[in-house]
Protein backbone atom coordinates (compact mmCIF):
# COMPACT_ATOMS: atom_id res chain seq x y z
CA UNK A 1 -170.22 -20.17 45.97
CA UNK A 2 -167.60 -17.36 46.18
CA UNK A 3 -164.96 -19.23 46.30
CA UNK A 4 -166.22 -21.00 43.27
CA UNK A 5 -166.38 -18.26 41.55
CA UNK A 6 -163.04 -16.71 42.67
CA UNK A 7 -161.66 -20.17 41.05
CA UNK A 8 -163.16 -19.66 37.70
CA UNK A 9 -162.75 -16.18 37.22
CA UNK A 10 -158.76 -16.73 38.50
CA UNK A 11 -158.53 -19.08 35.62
CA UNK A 12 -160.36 -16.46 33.50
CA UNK A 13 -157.38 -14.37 34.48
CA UNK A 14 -154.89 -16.45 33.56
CA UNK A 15 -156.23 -16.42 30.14
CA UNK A 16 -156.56 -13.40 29.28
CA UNK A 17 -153.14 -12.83 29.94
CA UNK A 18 -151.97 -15.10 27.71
CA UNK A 19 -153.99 -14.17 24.90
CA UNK A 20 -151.72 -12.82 21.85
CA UNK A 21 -148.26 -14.07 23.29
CA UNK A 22 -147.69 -17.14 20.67
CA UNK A 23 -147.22 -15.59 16.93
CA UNK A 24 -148.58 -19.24 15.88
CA UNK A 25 -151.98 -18.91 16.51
CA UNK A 26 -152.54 -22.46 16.56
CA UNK A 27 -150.30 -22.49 20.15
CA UNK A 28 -152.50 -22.45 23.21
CA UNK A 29 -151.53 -19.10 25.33
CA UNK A 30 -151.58 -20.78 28.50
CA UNK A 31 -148.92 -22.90 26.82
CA UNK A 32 -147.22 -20.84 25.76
CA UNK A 33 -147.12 -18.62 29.05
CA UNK A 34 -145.84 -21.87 31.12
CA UNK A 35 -144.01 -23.91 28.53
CA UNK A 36 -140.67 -21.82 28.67
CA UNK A 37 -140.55 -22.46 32.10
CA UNK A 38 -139.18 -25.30 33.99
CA UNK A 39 -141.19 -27.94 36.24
CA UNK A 40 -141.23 -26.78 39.41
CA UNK A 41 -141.69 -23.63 39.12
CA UNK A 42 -144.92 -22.23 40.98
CA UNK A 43 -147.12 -18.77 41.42
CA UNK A 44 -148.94 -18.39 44.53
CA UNK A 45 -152.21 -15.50 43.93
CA UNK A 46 -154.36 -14.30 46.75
CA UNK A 47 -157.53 -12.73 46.20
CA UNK A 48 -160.18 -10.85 47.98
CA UNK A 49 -163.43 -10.38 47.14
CA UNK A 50 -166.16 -8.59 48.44
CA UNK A 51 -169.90 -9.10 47.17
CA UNK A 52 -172.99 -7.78 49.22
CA UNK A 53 -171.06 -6.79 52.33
CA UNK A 54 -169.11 -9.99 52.57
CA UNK A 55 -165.62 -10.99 51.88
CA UNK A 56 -163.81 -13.99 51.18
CA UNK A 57 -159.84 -14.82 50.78
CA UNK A 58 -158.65 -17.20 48.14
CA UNK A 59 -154.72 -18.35 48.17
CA UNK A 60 -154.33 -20.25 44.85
CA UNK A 61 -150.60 -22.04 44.14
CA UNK A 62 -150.26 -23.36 40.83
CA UNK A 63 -147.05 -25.77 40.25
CA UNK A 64 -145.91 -26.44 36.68
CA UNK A 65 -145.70 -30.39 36.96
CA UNK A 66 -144.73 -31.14 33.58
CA UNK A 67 -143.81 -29.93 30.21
CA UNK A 68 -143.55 -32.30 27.19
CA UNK A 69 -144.00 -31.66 22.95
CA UNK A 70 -147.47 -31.57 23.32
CA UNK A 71 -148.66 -30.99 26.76
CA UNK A 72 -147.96 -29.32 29.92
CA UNK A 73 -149.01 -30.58 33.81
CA UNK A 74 -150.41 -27.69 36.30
CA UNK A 75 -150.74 -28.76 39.70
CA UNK A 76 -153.67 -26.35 42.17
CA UNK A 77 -153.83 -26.08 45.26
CA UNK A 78 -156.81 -23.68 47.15
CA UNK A 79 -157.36 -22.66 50.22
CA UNK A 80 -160.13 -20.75 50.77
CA UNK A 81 -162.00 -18.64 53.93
CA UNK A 82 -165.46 -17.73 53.07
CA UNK A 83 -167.91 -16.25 56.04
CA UNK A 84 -164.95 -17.01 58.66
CA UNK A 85 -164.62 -20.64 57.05
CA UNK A 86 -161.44 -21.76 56.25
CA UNK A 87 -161.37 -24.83 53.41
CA UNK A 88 -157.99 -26.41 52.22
CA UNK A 89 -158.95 -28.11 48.62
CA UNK A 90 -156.86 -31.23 48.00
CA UNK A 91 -154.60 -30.29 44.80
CA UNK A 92 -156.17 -31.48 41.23
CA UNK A 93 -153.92 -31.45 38.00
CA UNK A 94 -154.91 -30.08 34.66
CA UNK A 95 -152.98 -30.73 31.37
CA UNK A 96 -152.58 -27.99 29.01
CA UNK A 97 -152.72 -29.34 25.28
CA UNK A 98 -149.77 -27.45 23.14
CA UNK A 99 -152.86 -26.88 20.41
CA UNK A 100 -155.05 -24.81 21.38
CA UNK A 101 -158.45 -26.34 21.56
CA UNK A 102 -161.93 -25.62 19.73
CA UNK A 103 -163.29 -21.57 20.33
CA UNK A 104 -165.25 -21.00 23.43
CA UNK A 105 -167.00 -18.64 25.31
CA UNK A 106 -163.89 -17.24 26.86
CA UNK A 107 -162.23 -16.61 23.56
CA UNK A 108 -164.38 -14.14 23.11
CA UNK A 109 -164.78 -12.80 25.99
CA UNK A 110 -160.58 -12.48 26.11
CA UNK A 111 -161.02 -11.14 22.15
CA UNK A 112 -163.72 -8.46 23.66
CA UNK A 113 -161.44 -7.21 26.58
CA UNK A 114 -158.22 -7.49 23.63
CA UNK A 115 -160.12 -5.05 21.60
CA UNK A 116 -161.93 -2.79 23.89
CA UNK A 117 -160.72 0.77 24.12
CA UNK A 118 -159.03 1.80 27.30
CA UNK A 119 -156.09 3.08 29.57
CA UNK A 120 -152.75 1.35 28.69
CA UNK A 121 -149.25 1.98 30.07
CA UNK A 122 -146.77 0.45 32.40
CA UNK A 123 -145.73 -0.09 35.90
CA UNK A 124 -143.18 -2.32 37.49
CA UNK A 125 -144.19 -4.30 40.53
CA UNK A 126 -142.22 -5.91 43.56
CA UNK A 127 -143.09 -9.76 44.08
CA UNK A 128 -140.99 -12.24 45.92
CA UNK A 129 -138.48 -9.10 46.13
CA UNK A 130 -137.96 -9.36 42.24
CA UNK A 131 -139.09 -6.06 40.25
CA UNK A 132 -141.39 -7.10 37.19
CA UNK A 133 -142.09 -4.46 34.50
CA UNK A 134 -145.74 -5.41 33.75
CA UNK A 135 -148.06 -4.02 31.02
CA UNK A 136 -151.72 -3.19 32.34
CA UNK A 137 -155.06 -2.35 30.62
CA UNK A 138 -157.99 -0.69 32.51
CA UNK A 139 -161.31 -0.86 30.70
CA UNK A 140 -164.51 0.81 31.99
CA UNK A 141 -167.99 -0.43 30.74
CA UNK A 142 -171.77 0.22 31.70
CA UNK A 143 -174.96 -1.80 31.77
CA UNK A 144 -178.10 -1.95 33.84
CA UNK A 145 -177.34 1.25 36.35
CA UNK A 146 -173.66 -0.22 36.82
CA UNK A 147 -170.66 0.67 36.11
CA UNK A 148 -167.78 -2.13 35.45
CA UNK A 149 -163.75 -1.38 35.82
CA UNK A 150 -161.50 -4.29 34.71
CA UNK A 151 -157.53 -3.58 34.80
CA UNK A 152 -155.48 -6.50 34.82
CA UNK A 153 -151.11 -6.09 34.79
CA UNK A 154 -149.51 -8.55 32.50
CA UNK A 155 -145.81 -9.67 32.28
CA UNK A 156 -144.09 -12.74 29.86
CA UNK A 157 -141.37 -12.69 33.46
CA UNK A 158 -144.24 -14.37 35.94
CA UNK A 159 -145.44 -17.62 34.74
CA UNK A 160 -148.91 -17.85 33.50
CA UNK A 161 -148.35 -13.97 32.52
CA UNK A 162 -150.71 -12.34 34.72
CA UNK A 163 -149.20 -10.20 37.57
CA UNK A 164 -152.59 -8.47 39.08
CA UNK A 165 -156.16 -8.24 38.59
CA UNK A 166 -158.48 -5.75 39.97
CA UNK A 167 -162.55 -5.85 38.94
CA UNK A 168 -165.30 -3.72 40.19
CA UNK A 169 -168.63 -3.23 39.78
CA UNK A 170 -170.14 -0.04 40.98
CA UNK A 171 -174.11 0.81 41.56
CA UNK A 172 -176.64 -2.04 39.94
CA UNK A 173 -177.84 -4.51 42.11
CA UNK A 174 -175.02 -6.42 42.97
CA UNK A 175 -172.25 -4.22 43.77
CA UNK A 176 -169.16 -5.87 43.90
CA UNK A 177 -164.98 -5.60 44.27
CA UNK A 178 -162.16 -8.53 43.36
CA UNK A 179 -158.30 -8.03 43.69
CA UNK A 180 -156.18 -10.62 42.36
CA UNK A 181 -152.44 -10.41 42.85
CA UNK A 182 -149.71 -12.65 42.27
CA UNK A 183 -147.78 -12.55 45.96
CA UNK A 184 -144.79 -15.05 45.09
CA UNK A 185 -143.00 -16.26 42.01
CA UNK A 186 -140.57 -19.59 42.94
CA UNK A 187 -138.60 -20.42 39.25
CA UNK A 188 -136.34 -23.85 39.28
């Protein structure tokens, strides 16, 4: 179930940081944050997360595959340890439609977190040895006795866009800590 969860909000990630970087608004972001790159080229993430005193590791590698006029090809590979279990996921492919499909939920939850008042500036990180100048954005928001910290580092250098992700939520009933952070960038 972490893991799981680890996996969607990873891809949740992903989109946020592409939200905004196409100035035709009928270009999907994720597109748009892979298309200028060239097959081959991979990120590897790791995360930890820790939810009611237990932790799990997620190592996510996502391959560009393809790229074509109207669609791209990521390739994902997962492996996961969750209470001392290790799990290697076989790889699944996802295309990436060039349009950008039909509003969802996300949307607006990426519009939200676009929009919200918060912390901005810059600060270059090291990965694979290679110095990226990344953009981040810390918001801070409250509900139901907890307090929740999103700041996520951005940079149109590290394919996909996001470079780091770091989400906590302090006091409520499920207290809870994620770290997401982009560990190797391989370009072709």
């Amino acid at each position: 179930m972490l893991a799981n969860r680890n996996l969607l909000v990873t891809v949740l990630i992903l989109s946020i940081a592409g939200v905004s970087v196409a100035d035709d608004a009928s270009v999907n972001p994720g597109y748009a944050k892979w298309s200028k790159f060239k097959p081959g080229t991979s990120i590897t993430i790791k995360s930890v997360t820790e939810l009611m005193g237990n932790s799990g590791e997620v190592v996510l590698r996502i391959k560009l595959v393809e790229v074509t006029a109207d669609k791209l090809v990521l390739e994902t590979t997962i492996s996961s340890t969750v209470l001392g279990q290790k799990t290697d996921d076989p790889p699944t492919r996802q295309d990436v439609p060039k349009k950008r499909p039909a509003k969802t939920n996300e949307d607006d939850d990426d519009e939200a977190f676009e929009k919200a008042k918060g912390e901005e500036g810059t600060e270059t990180l090291k990965i694979s040895g290679i110095e990226y100048k990344c953009k981040w954005k810390r918001v801070k928001s409250s509900a139901d006795k907890a307090e929740s910290i999103l700041k996520i580092w951005s940079c149109d250098e590290i394919p996909g866009g996001a470079a780091k992700f770091e989400s906590t939520i302090i006091g409520g009933k499920y207290p809870f800590k994620s770290n997401y952070e982009v560990i190797e960038v391989k370009k072709d």
